[in-house]
C-alpha atoms as a PDB file:
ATOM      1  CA  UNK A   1       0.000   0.000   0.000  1.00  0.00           C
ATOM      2  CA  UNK A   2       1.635   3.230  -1.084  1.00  0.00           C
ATOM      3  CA  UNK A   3       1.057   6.787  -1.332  1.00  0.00           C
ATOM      4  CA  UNK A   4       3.503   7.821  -2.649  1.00  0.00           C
ATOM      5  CA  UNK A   5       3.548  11.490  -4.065  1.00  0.00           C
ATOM      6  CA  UNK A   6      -0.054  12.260  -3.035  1.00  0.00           C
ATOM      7  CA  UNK A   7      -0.812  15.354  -0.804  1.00  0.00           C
ATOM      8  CA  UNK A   8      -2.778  14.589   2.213  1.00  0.00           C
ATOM      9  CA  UNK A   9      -4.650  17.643   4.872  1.00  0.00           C
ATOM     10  CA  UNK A  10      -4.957  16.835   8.254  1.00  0.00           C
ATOM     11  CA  UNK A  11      -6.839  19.263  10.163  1.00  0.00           C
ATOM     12  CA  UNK A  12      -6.061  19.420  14.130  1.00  0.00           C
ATOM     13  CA  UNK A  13      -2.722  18.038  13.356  1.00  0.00           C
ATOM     14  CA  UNK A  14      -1.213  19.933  16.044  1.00  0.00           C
ATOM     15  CA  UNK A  15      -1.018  17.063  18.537  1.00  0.00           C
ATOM     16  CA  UNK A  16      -2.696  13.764  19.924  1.00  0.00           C
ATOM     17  CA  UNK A  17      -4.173  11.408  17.347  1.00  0.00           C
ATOM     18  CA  UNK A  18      -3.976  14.349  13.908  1.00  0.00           C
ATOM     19  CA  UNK A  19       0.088  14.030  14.646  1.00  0.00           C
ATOM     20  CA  UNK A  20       0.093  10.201  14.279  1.00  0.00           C
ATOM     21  CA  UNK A  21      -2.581   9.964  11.186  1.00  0.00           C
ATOM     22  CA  UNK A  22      -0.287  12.570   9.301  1.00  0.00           C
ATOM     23  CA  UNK A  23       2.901  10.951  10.347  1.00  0.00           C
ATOM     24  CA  UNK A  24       1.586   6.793   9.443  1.00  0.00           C
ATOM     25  CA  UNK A  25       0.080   9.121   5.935  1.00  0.00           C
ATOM     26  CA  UNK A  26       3.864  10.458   5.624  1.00  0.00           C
ATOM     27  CA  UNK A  27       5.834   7.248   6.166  1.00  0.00           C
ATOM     28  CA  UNK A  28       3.402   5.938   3.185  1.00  0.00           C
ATOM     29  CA  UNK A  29       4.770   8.626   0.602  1.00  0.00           C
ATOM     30  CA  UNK A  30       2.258  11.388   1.622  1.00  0.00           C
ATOM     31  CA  UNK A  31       3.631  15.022   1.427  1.00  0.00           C
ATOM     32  CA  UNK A  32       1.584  16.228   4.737  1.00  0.00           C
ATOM     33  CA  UNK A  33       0.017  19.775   5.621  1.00  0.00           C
ATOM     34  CA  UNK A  34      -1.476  20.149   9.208  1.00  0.00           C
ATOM     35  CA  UNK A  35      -3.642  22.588  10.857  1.00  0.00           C
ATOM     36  CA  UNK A  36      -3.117  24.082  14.091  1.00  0.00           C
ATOM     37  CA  UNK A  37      -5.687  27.082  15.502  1.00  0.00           C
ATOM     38  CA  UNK A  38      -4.374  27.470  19.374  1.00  0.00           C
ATOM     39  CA  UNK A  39      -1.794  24.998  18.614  1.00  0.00           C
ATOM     40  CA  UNK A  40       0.264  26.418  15.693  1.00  0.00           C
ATOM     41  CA  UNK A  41       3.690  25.705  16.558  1.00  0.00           C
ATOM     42  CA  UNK A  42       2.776  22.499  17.498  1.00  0.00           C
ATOM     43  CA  UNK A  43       2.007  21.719  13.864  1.00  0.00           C
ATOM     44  CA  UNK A  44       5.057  22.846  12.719  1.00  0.00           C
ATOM     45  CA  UNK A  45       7.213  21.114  15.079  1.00  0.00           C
ATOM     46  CA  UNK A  46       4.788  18.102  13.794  1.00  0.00           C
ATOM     47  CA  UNK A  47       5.534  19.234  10.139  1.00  0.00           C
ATOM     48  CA  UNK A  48       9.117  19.272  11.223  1.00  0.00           C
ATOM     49  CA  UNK A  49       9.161  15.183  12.496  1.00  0.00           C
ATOM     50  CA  UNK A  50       7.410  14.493   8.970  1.00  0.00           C
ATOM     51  CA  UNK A  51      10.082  16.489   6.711  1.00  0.00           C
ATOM     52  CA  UNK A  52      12.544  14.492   8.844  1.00  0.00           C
ATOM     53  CA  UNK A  53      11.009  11.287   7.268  1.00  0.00           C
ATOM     54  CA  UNK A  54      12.297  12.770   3.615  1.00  0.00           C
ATOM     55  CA  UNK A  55       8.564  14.021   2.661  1.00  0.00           C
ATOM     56  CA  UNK A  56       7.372  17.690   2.060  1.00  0.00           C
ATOM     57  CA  UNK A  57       5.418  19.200   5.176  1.00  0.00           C
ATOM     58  CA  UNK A  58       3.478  22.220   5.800  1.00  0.00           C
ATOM     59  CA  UNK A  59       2.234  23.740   9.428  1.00  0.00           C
ATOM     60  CA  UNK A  60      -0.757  26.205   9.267  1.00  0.00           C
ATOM     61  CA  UNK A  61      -2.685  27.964  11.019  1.00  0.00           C
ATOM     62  CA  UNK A  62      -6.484  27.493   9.965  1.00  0.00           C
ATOM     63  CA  UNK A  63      -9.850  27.912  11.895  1.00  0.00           C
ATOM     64  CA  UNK A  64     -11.880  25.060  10.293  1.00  0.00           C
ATOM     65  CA  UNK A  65     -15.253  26.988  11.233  1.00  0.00           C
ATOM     66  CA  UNK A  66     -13.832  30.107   9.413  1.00  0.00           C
ATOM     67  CA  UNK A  67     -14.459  30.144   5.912  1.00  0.00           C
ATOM     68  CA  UNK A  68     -11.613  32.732   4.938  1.00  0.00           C
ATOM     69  CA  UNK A  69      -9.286  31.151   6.562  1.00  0.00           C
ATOM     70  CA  UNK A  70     -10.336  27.007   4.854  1.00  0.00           C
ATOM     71  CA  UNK A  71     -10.315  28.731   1.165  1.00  0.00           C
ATOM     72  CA  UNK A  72      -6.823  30.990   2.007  1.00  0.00           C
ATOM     73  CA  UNK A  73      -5.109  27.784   3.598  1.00  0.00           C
ATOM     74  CA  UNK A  74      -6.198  25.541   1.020  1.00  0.00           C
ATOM     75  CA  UNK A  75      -4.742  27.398  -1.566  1.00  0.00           C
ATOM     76  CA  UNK A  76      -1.502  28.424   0.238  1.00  0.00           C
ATOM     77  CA  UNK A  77      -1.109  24.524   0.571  1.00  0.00           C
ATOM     78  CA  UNK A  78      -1.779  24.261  -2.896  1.00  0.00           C
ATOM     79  CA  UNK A  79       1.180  26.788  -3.528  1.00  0.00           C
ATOM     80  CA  UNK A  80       3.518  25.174  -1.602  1.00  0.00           C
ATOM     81  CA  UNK A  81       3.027  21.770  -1.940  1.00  0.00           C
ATOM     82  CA  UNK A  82       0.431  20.974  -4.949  1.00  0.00           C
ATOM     83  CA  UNK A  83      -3.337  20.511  -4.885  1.00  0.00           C
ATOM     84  CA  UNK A  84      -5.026  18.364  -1.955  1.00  0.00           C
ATOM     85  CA  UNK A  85      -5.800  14.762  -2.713  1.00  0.00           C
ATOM     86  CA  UNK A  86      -6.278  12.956   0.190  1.00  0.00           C
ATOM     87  CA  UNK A  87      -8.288  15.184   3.085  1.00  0.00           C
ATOM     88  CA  UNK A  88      -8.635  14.460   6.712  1.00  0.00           C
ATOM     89  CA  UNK A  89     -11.019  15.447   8.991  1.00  0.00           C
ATOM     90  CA  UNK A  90      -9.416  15.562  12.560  1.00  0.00           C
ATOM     91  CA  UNK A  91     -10.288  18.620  14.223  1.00  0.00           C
ATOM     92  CA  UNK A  92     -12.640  18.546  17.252  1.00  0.00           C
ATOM     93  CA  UNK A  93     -13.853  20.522  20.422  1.00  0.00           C
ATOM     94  CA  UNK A  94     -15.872  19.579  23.455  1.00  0.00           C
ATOM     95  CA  UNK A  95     -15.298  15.684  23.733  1.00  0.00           C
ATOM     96  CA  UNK A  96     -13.711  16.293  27.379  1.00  0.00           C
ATOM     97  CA  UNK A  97     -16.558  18.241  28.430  1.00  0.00           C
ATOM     98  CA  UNK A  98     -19.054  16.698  30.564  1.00  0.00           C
ATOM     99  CA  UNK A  99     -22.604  18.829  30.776  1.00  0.00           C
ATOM    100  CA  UNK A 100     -25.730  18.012  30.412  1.00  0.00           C
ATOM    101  CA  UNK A 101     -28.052  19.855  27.887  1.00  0.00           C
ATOM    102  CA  UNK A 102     -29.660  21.654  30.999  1.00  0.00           C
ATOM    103  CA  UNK A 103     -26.339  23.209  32.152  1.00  0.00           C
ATOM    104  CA  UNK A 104     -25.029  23.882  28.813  1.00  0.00           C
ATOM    105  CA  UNK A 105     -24.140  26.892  27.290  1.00  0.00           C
ATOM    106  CA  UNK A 106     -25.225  27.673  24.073  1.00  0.00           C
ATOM    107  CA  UNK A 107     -22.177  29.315  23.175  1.00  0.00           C
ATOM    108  CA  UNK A 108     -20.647  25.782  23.931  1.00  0.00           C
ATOM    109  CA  UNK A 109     -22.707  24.225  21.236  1.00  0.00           C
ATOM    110  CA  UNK A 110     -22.438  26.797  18.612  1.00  0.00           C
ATOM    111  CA  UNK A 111     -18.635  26.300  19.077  1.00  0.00           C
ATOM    112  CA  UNK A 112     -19.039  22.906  18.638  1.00  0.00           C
ATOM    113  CA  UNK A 113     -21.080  22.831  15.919  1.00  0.00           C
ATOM    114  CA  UNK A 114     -19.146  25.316  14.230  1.00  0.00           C
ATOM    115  CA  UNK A 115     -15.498  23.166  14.437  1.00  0.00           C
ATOM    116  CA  UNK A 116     -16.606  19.463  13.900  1.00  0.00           C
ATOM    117  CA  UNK A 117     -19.377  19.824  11.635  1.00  0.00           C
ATOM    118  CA  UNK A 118     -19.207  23.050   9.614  1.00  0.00           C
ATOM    119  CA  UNK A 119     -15.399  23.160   9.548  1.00  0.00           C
ATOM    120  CA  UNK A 120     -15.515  19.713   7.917  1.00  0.00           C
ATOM    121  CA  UNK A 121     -18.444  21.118   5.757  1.00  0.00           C
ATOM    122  CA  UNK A 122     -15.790  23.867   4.760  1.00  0.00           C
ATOM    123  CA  UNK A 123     -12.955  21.694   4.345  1.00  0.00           C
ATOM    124  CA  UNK A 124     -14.669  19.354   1.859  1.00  0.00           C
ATOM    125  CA  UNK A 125     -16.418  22.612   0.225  1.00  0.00           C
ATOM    126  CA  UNK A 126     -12.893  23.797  -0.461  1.00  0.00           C
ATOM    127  CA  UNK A 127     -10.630  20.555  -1.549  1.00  0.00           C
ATOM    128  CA  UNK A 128     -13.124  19.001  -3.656  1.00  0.00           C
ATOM    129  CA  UNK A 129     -13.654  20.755  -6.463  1.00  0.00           C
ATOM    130  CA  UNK A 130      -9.680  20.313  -6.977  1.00  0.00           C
ATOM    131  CA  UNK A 131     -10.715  16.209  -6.646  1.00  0.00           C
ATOM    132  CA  UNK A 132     -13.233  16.238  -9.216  1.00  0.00           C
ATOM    133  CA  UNK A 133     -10.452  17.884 -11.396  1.00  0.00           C
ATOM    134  CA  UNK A 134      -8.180  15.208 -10.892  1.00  0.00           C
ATOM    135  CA  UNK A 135     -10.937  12.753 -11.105  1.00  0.00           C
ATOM    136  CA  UNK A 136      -9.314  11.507  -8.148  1.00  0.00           C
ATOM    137  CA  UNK A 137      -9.982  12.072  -4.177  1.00  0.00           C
ATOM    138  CA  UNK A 138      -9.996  10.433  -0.655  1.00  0.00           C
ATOM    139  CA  UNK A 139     -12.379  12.043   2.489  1.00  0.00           C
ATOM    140  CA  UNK A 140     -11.623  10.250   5.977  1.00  0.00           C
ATOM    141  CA  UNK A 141     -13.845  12.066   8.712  1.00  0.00           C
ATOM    142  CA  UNK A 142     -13.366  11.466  12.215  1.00  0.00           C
ATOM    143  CA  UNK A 143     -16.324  10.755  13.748  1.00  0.00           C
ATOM    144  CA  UNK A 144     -17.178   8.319  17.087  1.00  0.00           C
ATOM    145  CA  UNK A 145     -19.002   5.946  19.005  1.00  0.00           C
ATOM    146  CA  UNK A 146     -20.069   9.041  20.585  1.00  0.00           C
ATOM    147  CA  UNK A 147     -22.556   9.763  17.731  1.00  0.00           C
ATOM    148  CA  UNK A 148     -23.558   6.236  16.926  1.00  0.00           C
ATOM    149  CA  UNK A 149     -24.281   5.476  20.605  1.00  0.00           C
ATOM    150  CA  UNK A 150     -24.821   8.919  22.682  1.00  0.00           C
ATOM    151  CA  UNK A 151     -22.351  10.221  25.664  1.00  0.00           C
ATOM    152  CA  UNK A 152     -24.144  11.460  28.991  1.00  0.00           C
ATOM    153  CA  UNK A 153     -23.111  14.967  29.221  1.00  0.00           C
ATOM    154  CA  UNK A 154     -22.047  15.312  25.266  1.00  0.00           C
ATOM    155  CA  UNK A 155     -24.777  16.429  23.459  1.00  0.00           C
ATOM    156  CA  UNK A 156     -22.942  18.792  21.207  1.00  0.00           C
ATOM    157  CA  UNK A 157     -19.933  16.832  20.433  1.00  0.00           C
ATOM    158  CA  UNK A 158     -22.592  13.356  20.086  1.00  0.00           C
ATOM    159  CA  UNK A 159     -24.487  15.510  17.706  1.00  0.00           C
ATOM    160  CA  UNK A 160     -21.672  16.652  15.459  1.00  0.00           C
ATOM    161  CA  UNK A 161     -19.999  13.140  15.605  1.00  0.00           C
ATOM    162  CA  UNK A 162     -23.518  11.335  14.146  1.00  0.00           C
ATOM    163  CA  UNK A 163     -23.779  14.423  11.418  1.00  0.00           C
ATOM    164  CA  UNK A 164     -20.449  13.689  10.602  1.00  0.00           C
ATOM    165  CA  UNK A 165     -21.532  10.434   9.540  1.00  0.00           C
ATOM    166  CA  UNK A 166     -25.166  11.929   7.605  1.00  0.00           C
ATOM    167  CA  UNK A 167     -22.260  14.443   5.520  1.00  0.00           C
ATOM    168  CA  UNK A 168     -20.358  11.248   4.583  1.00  0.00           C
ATOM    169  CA  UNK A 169     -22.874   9.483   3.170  1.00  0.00           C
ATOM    170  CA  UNK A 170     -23.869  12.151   1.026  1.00  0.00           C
ATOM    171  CA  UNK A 171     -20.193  13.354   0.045  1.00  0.00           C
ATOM    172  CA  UNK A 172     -19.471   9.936  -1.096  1.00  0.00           C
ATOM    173  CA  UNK A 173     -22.592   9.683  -3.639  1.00  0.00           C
ATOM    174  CA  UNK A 174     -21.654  12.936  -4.482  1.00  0.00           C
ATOM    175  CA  UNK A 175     -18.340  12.167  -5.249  1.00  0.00           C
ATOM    176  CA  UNK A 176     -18.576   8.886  -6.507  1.00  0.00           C
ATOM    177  CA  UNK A 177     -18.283   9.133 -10.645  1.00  0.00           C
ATOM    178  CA  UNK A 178     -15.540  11.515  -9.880  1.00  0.00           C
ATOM    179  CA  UNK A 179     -13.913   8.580  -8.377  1.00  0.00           C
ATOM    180  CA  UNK A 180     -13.656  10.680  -4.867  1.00  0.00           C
ATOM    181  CA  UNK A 181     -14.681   8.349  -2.303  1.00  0.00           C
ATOM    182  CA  UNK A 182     -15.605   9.534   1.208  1.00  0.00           C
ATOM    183  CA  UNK A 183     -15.727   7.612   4.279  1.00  0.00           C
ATOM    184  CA  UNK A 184     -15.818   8.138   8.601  1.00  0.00           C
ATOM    185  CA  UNK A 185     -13.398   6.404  11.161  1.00  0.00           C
ATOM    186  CA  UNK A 186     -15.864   5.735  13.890  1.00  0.00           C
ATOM    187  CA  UNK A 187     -13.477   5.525  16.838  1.00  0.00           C
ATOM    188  CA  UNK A 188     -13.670   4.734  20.542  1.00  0.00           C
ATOM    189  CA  UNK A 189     -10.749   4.877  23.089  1.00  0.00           C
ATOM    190  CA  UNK A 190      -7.416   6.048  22.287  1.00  0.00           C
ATOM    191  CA  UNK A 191      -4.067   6.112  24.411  1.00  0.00           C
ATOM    192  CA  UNK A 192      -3.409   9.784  24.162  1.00  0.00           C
ATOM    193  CA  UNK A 193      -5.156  12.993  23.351  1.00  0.00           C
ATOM    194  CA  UNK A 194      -7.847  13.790  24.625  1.00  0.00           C
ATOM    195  CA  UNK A 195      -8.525  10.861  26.646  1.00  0.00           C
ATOM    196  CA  UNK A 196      -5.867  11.826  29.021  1.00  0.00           C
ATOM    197  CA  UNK A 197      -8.073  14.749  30.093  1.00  0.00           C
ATOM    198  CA  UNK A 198     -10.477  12.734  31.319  1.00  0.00           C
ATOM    199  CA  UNK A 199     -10.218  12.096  35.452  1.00  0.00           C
ATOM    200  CA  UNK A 200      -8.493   8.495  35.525  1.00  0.00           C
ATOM    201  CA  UNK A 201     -11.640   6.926  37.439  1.00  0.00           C
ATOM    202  CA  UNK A 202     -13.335   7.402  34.623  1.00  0.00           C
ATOM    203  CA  UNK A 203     -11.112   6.813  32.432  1.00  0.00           C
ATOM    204  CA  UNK A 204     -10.666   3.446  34.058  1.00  0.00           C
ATOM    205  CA  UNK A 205     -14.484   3.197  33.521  1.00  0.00           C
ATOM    206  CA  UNK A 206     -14.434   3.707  29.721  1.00  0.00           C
ATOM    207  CA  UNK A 207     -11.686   0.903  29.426  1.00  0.00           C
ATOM    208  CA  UNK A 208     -13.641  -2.066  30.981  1.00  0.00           C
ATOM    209  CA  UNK A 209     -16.523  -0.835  28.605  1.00  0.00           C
ATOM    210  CA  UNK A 210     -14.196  -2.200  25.877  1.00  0.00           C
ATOM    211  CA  UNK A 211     -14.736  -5.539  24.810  1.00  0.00           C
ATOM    212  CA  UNK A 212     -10.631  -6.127  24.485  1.00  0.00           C
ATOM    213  CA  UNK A 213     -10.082  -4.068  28.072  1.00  0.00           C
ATOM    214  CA  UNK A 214      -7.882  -1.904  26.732  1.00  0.00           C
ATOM    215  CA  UNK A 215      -7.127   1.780  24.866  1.00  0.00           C
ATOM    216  CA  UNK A 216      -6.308   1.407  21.299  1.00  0.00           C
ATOM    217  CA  UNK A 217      -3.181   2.645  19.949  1.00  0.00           C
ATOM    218  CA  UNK A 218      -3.142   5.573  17.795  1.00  0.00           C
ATOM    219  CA  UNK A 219      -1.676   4.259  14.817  1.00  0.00           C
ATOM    220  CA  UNK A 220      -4.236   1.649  15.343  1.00  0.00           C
ATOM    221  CA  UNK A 221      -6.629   4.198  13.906  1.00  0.00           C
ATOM    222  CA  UNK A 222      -4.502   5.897  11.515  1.00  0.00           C
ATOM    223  CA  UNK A 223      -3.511   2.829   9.511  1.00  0.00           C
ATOM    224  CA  UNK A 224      -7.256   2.070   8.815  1.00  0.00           C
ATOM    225  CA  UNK A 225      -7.366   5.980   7.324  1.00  0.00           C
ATOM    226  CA  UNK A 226      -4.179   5.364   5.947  1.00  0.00           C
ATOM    227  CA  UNK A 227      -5.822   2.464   3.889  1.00  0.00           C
ATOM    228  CA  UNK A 228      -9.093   4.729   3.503  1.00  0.00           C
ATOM    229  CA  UNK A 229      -6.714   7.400   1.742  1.00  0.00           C
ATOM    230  CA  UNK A 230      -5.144   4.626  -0.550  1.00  0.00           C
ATOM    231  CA  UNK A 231      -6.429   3.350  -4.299  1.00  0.00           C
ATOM    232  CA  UNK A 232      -6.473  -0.134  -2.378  1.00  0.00           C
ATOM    233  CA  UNK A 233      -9.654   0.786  -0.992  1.00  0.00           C
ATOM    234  CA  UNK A 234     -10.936   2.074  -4.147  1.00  0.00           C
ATOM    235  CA  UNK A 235     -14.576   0.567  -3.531  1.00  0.00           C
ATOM    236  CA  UNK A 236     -14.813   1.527  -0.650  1.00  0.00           C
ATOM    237  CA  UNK A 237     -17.244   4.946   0.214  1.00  0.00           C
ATOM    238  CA  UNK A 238     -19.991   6.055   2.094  1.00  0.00           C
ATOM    239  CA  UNK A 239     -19.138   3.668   5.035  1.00  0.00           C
ATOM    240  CA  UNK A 240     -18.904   4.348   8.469  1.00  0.00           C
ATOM    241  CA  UNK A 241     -16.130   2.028  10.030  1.00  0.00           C
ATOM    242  CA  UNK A 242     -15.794   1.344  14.036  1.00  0.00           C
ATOM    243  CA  UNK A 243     -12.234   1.479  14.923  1.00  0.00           C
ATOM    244  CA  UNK A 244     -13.000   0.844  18.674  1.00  0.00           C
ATOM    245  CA  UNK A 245     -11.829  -2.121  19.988  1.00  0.00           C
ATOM    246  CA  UNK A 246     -15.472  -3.925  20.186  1.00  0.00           C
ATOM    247  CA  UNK A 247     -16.410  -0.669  22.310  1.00  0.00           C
ATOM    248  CA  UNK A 248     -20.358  -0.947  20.809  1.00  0.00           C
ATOM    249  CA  UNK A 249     -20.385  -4.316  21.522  1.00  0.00           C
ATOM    250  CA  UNK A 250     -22.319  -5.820  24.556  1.00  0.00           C
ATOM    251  CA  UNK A 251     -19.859  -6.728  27.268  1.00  0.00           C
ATOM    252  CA  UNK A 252     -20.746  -7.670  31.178  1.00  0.00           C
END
């Protein structure tokens, strides 16, 4: 399975699980940008590991929920390293926060709302017409078992995460004689990221929830979007795949 030569975007590639996917992508032949918002120099120093691997890298700073910025980053990364052929959709707020709707701010969900579902709704807006040009293009959006099974306290990010899956679906048939294909990583519990920012009772909690008792290992997830991105999974669209360890499974 290669990649080589193909340009890959992976947005909240600052840290946690978007540094691994765009480091597994660049170890495959992928020249990598990433996006950082708050976390800018932390893409570039992750931009910096991935130009150590002998492939062309790219930190930048880019609000996914702000249009200006999607269209101006896309085509500075266009510029720089040629047009985007293999998009990731990484970044995402609020999984760590535990309200209920009644406490909630609204603010809160707008926010939400406006990173993990519009700011893949801009990122898609923005790389595919480039795709359909090539008549060639690979979607991998990060979704969870959040939205497929609900999370007490996580309305906003459950919301966005089961969208996510809705905008797949829909990207992929309308992608699909353009040979673009479009699919979500449905993932459960990682060892790193965000997980870590969870109180370790719970945390402990989540774990026995998984059928193989464990946290899955980043690259764990990023070689099943690594595939995604590839032509060996050239039939492959519209589908939303659980990378969680048998999370959704019934366990006692």
């Amino acid at each position: 399975m290669s990649l080589e030569g193909k340009v890959a975007l992976v947005t909240g590639g600052s840290g946690g699980l978007g540094r691994v996917h765009g480091l597994v992508l660049a170890r495959l032949g992928c020249d990598v940008a990433l996006t950082g918002n708050r976390n800018l120099e932390k893409a570039e120093a992750v931009a910096g590991e991935i130009r150590g691997l002998g492939r062309r890298a790219l930190g930048i700073k880019m609000d996914v929920s702000d249009t200006g910025e999607v269209v101006s980053g896309v085509a500075k990364i266009a510029g720089e390293l040629g047009p985007i052929e293999i998009l990731v959709n990484n970044a995402a707020f609020g999984i760590v926060r535990a309200t209920t709707i009644i406490k909630m701010e609204k603010s809160d969900w707008d926010r939400d709302l406006a990173v993990n579902l519009t700011g893949a709704f801009n990122t898609i807006k923005a790389v595919m017409p480039g795709m359909v040009e090539k008549g060639w293009g690979r979607i991998v959006n990060v979704s969870s078992v959040t939205g497929t099974m609900g999370g007490f306290g996580q309305c906003s990010y459950a919301a966005t995460k089961a969208g996510l899956i809705g905008l797949t679906k829909t990207i992929a048939l309308e992608g699909a004689r353009n040979r673009i294909t479009c699919n979500a990583v449905v993932l459960g519990v990682f060892d790193g990221g965000s997980f870590y920012e969870v109180a370790e009772p719970f945390r402990e909690r989540i774990i026995k929830r998984v059928a193989m008792k464990r946290a899955g290992d980043p690259e764990e997830l990023s070689n099943v979007i690594a595939f995604l991105a590839s032509e060996e999974s050239s039939y492959v669209t519209g589908e939303a795949i659980v990378v969680g360890g048998g999370i959704d499974l019934f366990t006692f």
